[in-house]
N, C-alpha and C. Protein backbone atom coordinates (compact mmCIF):
# COMPACT_ATOMS: atom_id res chain seq x y z
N UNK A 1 30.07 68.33 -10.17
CA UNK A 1 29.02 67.56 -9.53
C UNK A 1 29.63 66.43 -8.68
N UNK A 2 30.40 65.74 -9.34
CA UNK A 2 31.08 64.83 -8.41
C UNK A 2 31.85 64.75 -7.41
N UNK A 3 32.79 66.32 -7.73
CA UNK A 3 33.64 67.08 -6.03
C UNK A 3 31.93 66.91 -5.02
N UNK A 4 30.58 67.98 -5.28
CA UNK A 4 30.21 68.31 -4.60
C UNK A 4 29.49 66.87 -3.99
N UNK A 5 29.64 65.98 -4.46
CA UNK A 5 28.81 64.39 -4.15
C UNK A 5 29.96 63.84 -3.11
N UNK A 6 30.99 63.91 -3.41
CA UNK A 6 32.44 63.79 -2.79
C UNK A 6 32.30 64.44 -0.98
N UNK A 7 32.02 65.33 -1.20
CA UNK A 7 32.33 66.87 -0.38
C UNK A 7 31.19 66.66 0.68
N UNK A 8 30.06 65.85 0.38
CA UNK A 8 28.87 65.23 1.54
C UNK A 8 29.22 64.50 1.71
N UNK A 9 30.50 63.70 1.69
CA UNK A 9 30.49 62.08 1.49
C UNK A 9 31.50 61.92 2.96
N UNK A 10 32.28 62.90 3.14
CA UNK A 10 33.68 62.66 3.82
C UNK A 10 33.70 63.92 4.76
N UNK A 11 34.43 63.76 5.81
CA UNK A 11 34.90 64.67 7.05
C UNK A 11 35.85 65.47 6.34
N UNK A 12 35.82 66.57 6.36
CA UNK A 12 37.01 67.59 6.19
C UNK A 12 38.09 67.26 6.96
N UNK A 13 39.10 67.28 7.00
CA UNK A 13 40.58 67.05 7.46
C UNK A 13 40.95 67.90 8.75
N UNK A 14 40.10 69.25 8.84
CA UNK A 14 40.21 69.75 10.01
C UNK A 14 39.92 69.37 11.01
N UNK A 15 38.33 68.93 10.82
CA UNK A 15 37.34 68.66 12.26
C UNK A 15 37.42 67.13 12.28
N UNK A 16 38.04 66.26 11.28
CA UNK A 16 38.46 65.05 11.18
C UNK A 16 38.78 64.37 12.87
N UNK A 17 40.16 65.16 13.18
CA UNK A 17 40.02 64.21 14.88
C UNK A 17 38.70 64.41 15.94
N UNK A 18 38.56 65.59 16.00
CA UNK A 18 37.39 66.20 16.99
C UNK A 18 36.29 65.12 16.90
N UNK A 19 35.57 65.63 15.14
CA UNK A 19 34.72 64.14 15.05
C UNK A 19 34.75 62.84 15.31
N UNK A 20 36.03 62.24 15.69
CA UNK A 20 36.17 60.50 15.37
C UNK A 20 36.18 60.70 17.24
N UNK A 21 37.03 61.71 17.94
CA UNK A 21 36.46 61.94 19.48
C UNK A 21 35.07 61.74 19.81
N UNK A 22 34.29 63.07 19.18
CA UNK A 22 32.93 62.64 19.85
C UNK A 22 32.30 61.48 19.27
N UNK A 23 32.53 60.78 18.03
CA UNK A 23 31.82 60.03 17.95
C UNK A 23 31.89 58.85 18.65
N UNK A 24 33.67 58.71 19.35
CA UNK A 24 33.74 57.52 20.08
C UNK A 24 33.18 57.37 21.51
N UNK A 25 33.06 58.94 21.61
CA UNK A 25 32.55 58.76 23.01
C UNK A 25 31.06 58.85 23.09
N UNK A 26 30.15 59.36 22.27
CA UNK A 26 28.68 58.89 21.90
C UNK A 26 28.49 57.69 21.90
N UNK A 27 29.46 56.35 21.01
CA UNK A 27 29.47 55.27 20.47
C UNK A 27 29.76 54.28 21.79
N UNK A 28 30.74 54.64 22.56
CA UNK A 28 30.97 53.90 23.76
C UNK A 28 29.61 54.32 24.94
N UNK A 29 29.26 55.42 24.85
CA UNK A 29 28.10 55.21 25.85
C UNK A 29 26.72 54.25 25.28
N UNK A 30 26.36 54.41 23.49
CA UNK A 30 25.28 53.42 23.41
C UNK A 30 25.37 52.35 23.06
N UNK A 31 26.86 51.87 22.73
CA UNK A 31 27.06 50.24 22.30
C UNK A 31 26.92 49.46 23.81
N UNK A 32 27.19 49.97 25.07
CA UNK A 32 26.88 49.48 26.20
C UNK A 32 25.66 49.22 26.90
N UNK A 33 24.98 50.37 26.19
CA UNK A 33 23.13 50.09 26.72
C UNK A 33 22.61 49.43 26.07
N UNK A 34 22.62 48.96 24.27
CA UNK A 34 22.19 48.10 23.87
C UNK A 34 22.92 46.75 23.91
N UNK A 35 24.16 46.65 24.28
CA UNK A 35 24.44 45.47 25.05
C UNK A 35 23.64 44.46 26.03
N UNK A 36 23.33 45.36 26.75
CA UNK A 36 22.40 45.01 28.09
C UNK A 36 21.21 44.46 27.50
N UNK A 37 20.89 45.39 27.25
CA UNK A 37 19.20 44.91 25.91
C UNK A 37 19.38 44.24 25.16
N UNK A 38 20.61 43.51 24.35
CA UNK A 38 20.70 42.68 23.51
C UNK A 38 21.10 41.00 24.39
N UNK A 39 21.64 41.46 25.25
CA UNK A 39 21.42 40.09 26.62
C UNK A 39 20.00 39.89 27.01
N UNK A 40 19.58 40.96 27.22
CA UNK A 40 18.33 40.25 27.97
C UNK A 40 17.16 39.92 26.73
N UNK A 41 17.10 40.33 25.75
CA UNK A 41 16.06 39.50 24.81
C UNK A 41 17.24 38.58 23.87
N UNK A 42 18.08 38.43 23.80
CA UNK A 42 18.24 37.06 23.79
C UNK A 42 18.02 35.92 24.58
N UNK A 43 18.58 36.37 25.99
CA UNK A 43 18.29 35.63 26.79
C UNK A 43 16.86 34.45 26.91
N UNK A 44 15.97 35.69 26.63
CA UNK A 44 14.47 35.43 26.52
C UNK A 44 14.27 34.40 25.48
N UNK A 45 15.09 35.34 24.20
CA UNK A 45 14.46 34.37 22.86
C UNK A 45 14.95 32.98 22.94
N UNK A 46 15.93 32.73 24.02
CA UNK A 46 16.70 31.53 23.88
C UNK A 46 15.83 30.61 24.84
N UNK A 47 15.47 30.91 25.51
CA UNK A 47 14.63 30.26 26.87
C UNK A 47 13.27 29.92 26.09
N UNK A 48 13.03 30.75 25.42
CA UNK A 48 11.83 30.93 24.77
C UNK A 48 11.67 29.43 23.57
N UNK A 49 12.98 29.44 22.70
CA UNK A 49 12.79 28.90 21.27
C UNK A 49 13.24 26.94 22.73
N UNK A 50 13.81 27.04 23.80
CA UNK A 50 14.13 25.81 24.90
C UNK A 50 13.21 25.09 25.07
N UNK A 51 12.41 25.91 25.80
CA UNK A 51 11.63 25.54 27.23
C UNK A 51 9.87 26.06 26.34
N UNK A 52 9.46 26.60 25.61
CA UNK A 52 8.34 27.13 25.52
C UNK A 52 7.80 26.68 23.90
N UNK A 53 8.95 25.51 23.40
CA UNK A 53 8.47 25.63 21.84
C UNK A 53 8.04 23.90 22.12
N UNK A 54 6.99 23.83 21.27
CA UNK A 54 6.85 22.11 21.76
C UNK A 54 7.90 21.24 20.92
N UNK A 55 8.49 21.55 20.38
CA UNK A 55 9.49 21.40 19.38
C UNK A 55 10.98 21.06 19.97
N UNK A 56 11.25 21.94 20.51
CA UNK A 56 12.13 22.18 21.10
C UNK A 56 13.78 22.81 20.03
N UNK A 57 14.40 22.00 19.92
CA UNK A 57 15.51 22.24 19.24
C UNK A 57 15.53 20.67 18.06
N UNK A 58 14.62 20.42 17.67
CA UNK A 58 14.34 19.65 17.08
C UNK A 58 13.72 19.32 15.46
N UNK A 59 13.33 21.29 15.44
CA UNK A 59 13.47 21.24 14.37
C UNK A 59 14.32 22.08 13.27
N UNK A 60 14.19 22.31 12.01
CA UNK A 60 15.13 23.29 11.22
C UNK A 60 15.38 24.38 11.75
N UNK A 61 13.80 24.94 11.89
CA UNK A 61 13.35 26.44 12.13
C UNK A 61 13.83 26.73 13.58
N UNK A 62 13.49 26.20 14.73
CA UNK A 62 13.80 26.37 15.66
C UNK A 62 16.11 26.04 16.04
N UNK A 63 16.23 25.54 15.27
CA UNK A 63 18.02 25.23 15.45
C UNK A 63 18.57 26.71 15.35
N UNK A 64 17.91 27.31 14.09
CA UNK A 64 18.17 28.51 12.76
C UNK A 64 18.00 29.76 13.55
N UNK A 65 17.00 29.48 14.89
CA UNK A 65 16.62 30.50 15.46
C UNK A 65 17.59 30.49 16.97
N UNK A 66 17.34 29.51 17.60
CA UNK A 66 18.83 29.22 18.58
C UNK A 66 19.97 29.70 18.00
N UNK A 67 20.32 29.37 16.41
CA UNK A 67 21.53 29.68 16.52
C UNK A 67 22.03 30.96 16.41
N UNK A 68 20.73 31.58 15.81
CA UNK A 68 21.21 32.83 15.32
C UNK A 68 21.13 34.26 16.92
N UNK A 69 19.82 33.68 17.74
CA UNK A 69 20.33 34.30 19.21
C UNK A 69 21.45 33.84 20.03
N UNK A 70 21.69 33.11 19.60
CA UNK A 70 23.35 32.45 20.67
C UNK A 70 24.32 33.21 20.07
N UNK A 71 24.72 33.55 18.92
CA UNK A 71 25.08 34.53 17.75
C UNK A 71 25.33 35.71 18.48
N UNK A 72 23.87 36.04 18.67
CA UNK A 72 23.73 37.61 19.01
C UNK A 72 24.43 37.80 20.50
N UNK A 73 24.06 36.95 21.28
CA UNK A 73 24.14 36.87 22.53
C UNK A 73 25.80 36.69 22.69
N UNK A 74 26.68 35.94 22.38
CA UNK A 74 27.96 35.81 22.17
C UNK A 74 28.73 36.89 21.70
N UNK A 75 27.87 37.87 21.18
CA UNK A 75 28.75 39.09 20.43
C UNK A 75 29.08 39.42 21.35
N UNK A 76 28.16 39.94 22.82
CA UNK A 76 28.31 41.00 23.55
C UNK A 76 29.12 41.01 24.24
N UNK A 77 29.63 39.60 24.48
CA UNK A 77 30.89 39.78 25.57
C UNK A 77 32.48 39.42 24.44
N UNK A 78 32.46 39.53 23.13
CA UNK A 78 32.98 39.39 22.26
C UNK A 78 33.39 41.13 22.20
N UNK A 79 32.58 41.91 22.22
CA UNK A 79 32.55 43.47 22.19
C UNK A 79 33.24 43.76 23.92
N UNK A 80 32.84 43.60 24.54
CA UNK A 80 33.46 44.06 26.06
C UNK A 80 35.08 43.26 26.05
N UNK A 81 35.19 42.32 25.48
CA UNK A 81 36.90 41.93 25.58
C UNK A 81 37.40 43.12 24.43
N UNK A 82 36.79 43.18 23.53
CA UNK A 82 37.72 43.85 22.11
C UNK A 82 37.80 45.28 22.82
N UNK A 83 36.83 45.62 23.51
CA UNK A 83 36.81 47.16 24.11
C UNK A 83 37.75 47.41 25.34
N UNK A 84 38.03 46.14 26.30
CA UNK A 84 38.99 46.36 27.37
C UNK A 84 40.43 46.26 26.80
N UNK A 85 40.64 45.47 25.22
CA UNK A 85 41.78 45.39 24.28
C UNK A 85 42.25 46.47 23.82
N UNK A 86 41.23 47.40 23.16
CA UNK A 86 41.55 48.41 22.57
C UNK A 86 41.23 49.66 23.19
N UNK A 87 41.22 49.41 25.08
CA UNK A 87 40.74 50.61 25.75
C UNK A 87 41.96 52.04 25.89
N UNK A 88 43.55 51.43 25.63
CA UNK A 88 44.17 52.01 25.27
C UNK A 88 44.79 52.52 23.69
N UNK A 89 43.98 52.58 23.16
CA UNK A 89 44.83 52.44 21.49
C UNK A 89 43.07 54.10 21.12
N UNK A 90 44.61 54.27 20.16
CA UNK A 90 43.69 55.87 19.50
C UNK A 90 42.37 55.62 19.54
N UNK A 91 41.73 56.91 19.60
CA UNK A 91 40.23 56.80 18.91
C UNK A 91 39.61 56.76 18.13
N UNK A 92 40.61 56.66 16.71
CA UNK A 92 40.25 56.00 15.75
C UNK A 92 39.96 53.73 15.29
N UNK A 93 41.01 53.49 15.89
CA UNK A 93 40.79 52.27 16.57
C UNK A 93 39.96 51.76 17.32
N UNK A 94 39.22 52.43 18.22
CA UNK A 94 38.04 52.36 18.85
C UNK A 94 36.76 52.67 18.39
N UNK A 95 36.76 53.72 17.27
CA UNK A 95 35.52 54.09 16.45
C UNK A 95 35.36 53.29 15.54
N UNK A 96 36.59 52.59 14.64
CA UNK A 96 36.23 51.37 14.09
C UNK A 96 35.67 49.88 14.93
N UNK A 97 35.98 49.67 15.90
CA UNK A 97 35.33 48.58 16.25
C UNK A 97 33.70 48.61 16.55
N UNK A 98 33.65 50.02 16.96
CA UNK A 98 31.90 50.41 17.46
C UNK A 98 30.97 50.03 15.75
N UNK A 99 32.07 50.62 15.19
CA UNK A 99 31.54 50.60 13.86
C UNK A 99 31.38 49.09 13.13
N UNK A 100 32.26 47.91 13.31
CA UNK A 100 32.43 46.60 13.41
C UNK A 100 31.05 45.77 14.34
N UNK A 101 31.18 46.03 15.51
CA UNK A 101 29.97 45.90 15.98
C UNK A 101 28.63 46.27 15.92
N UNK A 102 28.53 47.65 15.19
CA UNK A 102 27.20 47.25 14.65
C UNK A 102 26.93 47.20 13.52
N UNK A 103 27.93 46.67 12.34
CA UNK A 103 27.53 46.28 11.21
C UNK A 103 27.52 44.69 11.17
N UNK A 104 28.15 43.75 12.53
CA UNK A 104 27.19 42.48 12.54
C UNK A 104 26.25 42.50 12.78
N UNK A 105 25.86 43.40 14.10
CA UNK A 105 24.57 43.59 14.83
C UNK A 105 23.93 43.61 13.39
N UNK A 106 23.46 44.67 12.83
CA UNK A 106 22.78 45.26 11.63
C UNK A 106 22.74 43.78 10.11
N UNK A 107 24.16 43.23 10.62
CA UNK A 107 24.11 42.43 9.43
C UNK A 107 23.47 40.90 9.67
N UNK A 108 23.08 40.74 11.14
CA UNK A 108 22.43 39.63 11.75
C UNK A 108 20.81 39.98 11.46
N UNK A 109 20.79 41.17 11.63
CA UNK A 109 19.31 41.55 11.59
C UNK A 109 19.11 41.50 10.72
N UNK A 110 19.86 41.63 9.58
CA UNK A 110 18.93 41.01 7.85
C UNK A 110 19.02 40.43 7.38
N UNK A 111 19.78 39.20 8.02
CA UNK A 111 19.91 37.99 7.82
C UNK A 111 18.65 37.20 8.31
N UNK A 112 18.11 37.44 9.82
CA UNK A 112 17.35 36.88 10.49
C UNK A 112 15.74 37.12 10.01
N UNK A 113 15.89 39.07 9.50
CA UNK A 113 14.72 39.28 8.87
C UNK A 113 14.46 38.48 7.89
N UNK A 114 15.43 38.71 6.76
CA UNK A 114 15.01 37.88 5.53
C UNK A 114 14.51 36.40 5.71
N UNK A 115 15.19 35.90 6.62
CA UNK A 115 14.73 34.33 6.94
C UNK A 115 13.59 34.46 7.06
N UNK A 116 12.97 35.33 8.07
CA UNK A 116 11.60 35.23 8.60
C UNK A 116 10.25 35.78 7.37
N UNK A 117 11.09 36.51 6.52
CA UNK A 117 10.55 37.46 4.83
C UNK A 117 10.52 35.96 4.02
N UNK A 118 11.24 35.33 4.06
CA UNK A 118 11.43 34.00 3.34
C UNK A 118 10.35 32.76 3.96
N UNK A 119 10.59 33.07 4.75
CA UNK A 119 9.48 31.66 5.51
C UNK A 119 8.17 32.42 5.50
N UNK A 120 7.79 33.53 5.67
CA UNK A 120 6.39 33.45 5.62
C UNK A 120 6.74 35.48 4.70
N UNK A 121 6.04 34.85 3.29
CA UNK A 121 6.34 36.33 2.62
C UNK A 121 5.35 37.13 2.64
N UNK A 122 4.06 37.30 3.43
CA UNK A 122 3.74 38.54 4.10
C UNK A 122 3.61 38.94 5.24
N UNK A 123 5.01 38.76 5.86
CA UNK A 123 5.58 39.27 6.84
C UNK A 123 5.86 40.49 6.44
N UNK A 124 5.44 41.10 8.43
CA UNK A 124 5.95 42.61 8.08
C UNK A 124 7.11 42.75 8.58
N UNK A 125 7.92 43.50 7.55
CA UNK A 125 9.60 43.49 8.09
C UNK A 125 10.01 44.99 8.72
N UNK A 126 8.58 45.14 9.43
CA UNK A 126 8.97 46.69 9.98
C UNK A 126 10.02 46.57 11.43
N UNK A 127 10.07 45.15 11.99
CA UNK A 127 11.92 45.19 12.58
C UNK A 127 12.74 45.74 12.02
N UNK A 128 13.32 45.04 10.51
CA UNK A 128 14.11 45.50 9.63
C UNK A 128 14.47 46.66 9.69
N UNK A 129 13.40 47.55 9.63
CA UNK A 129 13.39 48.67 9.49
C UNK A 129 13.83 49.60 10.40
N UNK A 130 13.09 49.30 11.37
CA UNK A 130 13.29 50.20 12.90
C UNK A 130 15.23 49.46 13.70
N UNK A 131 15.23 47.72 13.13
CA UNK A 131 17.16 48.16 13.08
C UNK A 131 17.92 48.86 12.60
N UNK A 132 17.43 48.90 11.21
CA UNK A 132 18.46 49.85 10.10
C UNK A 132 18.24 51.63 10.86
N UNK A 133 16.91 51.91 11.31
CA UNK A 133 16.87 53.15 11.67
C UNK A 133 17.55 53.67 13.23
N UNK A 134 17.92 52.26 14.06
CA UNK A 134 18.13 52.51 15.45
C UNK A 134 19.69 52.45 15.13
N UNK A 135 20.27 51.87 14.10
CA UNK A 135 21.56 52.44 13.86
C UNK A 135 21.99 53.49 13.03
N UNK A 136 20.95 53.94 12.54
CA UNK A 136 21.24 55.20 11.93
C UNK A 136 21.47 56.11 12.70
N UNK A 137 20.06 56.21 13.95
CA UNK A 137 20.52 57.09 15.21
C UNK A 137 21.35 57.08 15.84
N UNK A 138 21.97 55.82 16.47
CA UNK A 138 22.49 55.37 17.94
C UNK A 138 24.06 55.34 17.48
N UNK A 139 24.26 55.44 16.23
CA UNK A 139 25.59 54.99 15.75
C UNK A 139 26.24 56.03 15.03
N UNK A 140 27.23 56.85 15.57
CA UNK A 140 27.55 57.53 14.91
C UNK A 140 28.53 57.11 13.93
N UNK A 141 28.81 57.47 12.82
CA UNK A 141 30.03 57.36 11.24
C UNK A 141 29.74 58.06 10.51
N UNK A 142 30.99 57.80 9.46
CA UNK A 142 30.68 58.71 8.73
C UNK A 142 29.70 58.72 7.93
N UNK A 143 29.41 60.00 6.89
CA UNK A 143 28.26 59.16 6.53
C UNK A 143 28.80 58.68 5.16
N UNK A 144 29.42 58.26 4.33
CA UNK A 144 30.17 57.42 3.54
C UNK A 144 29.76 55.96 3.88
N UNK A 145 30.48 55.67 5.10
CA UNK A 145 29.98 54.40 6.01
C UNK A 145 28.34 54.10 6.36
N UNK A 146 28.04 55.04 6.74
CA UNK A 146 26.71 55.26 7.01
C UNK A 146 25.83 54.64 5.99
N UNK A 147 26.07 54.90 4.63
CA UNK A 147 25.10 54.95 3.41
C UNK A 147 25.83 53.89 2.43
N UNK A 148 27.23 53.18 2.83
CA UNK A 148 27.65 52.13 2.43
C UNK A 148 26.47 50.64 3.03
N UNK A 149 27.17 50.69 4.58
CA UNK A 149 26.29 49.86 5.35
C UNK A 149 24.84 50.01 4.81
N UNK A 150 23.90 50.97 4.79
CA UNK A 150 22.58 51.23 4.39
C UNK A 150 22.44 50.55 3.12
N UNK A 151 23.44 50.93 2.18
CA UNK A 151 23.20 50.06 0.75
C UNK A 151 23.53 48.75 0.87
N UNK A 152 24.77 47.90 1.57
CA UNK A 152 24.91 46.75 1.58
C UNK A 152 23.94 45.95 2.51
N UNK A 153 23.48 46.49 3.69
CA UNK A 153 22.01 45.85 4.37
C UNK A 153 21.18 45.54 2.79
N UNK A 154 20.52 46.65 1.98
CA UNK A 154 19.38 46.81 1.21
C UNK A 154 19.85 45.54 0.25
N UNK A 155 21.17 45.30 -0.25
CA UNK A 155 21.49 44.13 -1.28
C UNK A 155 21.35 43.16 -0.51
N UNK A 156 21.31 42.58 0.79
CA UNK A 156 21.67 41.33 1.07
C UNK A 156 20.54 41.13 1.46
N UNK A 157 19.47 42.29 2.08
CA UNK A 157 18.10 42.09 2.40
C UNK A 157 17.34 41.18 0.93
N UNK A 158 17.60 41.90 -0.02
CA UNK A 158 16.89 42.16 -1.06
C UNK A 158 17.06 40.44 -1.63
């Protein structure tokens, strides 16, 4: 039972390079489009929590929320240096960083959810949800990794 729990868990050794190929090259085409999308609603949320809160940056809630889109917003060009760094180095080196990047991405988002689960507890955390699920899609790994990340989101959510 435990080989066969094993045996879903991990890449066979054959198709081992092939896989960590396509997945880097799946991974490099959508870590770049949600880049873009992760600039421009930050952008927003930041202009937004500035210029549109009567508050401004003045209070807890609003600092907590600046800081955590300046956060987000800072990754992305944090990801485009590490990617022009490691644009020559294997594709295993490169599938780990895709993989690095969106387990902050993922690990910001349940940080930020829970805050918002915490400040008002019947909130619906169907964000939460639809992050954990847009990296399930958009992100290829293994699935070892896959269902690690999935369980360590669910403990830190929780």
């Amino acid at each position: 039972m435990r080989e066969t729990i094993a045996r879903l868990y991990r890449i066979p050794d054959g198709i081992r390079s092939l896989y960590i190929q396509n997945a880097v090259r799946k991974n490099e085409i959508t870590l770049p489009v949600m880049s873009v999308l992760i600039v421009l609603m930050e952008l927003f949320n930041i202009i937004r929590v500035i210029f549109f809160s009567r508050s401004g940056l003045e209070t807890w809630n609003n600092c907590f929320y600046f800081t955590m889109y300046c956060m987000m917003l800072f990754s992305v060009p944090a990801l485009c240096l590490a990617r022009y760094l490691l644009r020559q180095k294997p594709a295993e080196a490169r599938q780990n960083l895709c993989i690095g990047i969106w387990a902050f991405w993922i690990t910001w988002q349940v940080l930020i959810n829970a805050y918002d689960l915490y400040k008002e507890p019947s909130s619906d955390i169907t964000l939460f949800a639809t992050a954990v699920l847009a990296g399930a899609v958009l992100v290829q790994m293994t699935p070892l990794l896959a269902g690690g990340m999935i369980l360590g989101c669910y403990l830190l959510f929780t």
